[in-house]
C-alpha atoms as a PDB file:
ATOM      1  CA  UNK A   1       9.123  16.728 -16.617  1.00  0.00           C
ATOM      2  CA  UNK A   2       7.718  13.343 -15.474  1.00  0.00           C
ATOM      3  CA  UNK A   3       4.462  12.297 -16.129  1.00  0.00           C
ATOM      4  CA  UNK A   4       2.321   9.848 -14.483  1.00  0.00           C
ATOM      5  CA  UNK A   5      -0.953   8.527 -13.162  1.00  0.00           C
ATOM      6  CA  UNK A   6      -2.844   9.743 -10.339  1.00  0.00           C
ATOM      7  CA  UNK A   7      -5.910   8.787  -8.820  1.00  0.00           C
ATOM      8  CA  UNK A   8      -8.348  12.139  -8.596  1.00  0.00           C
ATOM      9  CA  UNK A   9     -10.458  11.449  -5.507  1.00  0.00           C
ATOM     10  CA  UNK A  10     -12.985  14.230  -6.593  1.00  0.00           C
ATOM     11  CA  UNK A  11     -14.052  12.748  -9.991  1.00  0.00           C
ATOM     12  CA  UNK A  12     -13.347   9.507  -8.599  1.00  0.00           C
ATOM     13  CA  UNK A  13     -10.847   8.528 -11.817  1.00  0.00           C
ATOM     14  CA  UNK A  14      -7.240   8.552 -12.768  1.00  0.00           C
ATOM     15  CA  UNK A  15      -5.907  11.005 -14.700  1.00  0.00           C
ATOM     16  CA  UNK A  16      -2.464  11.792 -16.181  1.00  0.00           C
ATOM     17  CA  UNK A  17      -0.490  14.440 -14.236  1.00  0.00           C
ATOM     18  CA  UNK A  18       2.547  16.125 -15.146  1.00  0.00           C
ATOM     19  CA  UNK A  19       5.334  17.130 -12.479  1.00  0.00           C
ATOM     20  CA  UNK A  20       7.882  19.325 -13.275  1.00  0.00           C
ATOM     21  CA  UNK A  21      11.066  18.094 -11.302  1.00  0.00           C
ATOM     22  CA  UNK A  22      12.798  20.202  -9.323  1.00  0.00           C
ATOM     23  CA  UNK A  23      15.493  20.350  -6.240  1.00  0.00           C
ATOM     24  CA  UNK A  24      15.375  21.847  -3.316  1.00  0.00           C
ATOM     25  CA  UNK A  25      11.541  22.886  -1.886  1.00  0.00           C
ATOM     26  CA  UNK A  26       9.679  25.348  -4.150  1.00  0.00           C
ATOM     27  CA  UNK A  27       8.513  28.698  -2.129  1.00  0.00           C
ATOM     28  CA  UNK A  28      10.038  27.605   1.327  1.00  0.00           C
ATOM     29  CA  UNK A  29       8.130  24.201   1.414  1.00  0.00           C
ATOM     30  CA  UNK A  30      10.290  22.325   4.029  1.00  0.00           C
ATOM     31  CA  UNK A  31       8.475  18.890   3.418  1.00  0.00           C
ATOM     32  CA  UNK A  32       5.637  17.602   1.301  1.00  0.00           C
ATOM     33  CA  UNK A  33       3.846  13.999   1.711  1.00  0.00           C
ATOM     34  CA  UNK A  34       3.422  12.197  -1.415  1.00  0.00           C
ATOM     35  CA  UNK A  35       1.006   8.722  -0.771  1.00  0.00           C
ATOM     36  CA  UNK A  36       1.621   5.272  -2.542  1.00  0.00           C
ATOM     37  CA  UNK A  37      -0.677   2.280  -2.643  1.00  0.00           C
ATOM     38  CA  UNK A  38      -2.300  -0.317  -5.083  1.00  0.00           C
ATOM     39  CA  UNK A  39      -5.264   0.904  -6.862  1.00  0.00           C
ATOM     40  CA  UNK A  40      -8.326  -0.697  -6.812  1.00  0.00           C
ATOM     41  CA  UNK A  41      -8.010  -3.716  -8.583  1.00  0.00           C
ATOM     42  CA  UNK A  42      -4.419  -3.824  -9.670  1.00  0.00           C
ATOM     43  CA  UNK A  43      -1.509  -5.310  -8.453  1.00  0.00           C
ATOM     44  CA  UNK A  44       0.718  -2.246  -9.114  1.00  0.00           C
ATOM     45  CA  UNK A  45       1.939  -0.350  -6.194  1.00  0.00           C
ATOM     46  CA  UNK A  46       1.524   2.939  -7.528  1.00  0.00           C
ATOM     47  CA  UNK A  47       1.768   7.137  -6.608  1.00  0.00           C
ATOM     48  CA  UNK A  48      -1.319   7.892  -5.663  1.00  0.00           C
ATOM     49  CA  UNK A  49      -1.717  10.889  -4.885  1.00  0.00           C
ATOM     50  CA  UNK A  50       1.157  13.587  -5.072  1.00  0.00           C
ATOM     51  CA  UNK A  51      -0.342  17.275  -5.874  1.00  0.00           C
ATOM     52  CA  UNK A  52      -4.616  17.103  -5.417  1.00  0.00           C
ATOM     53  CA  UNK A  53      -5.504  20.163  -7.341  1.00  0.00           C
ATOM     54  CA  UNK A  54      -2.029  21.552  -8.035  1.00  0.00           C
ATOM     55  CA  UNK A  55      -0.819  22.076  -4.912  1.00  0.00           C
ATOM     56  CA  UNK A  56       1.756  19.620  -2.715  1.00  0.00           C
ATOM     57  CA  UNK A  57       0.403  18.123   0.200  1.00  0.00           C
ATOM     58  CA  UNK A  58       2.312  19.728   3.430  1.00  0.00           C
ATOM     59  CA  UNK A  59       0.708  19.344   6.258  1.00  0.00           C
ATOM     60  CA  UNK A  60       0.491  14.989   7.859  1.00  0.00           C
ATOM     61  CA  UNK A  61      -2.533  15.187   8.759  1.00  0.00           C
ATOM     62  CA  UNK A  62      -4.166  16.114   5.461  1.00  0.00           C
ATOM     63  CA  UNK A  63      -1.788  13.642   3.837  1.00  0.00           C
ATOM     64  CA  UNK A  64      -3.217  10.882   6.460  1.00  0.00           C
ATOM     65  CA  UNK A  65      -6.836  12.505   5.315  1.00  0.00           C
ATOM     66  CA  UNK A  66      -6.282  11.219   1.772  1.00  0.00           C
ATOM     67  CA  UNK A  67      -4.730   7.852   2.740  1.00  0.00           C
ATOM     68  CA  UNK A  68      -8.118   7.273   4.834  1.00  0.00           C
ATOM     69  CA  UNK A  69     -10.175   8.311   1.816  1.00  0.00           C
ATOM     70  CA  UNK A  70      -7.941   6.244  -0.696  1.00  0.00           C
ATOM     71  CA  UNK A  71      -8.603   2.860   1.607  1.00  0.00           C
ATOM     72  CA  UNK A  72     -12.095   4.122   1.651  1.00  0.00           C
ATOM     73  CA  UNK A  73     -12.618   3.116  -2.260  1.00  0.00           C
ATOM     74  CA  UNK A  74     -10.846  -0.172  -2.457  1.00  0.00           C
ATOM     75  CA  UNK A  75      -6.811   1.242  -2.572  1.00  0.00           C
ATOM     76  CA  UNK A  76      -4.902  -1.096  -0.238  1.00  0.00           C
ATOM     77  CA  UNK A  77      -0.821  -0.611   0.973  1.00  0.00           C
ATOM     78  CA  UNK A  78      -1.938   2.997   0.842  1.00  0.00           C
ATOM     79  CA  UNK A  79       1.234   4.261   2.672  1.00  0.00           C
ATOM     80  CA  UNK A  80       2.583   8.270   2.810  1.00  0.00           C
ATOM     81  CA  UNK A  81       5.839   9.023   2.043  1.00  0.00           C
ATOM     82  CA  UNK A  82       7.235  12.300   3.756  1.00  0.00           C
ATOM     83  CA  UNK A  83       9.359  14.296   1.586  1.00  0.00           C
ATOM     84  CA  UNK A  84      12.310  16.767   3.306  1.00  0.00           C
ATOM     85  CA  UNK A  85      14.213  19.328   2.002  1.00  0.00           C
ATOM     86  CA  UNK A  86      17.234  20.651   3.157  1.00  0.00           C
END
């Protein structure tokens, strides 16, 4: 299990998230975007966001959506990462 911060864009916060690892994509998930960037006022290039309200992010344009948003509120070198399976 690996455990780390993520920025909630609802409550406008970071909270800690757990993320059970796993190989291979869970229920037939061929990719999922994960989307890294510096938080507002740190010099940490960070996961941002990974799994908004449980679920993976699998579709680009949603994943873009959040990137957008994440700029929006000060995150800059917000970039998304596109995760395959095989």
């Amino acid at each position: 299990m690996v455990i780390f911060q993520a920025y909630n864009l609802r409550l406008k916060c970071w909270r800690e998230v757990e993320m059970v690892e796993y190989v291979g994509g869970p229920n037939g998930i061929k990719s999922e975007y994960a989307i890294w960037g510096y938080p507002p006022n740190s010099n940490e290039h960070t996961l941002l966001v990974f799994a908004p309200n449980g679920k993976v992010i699998t579709d680009s344009q949603v994943a873009e959506k959040y990137a957008r948003q994440l700029e929006e509120i000060g995150c800059t070198g917000v970039t998304v990462q596109k995760i395959t399976y095989y």
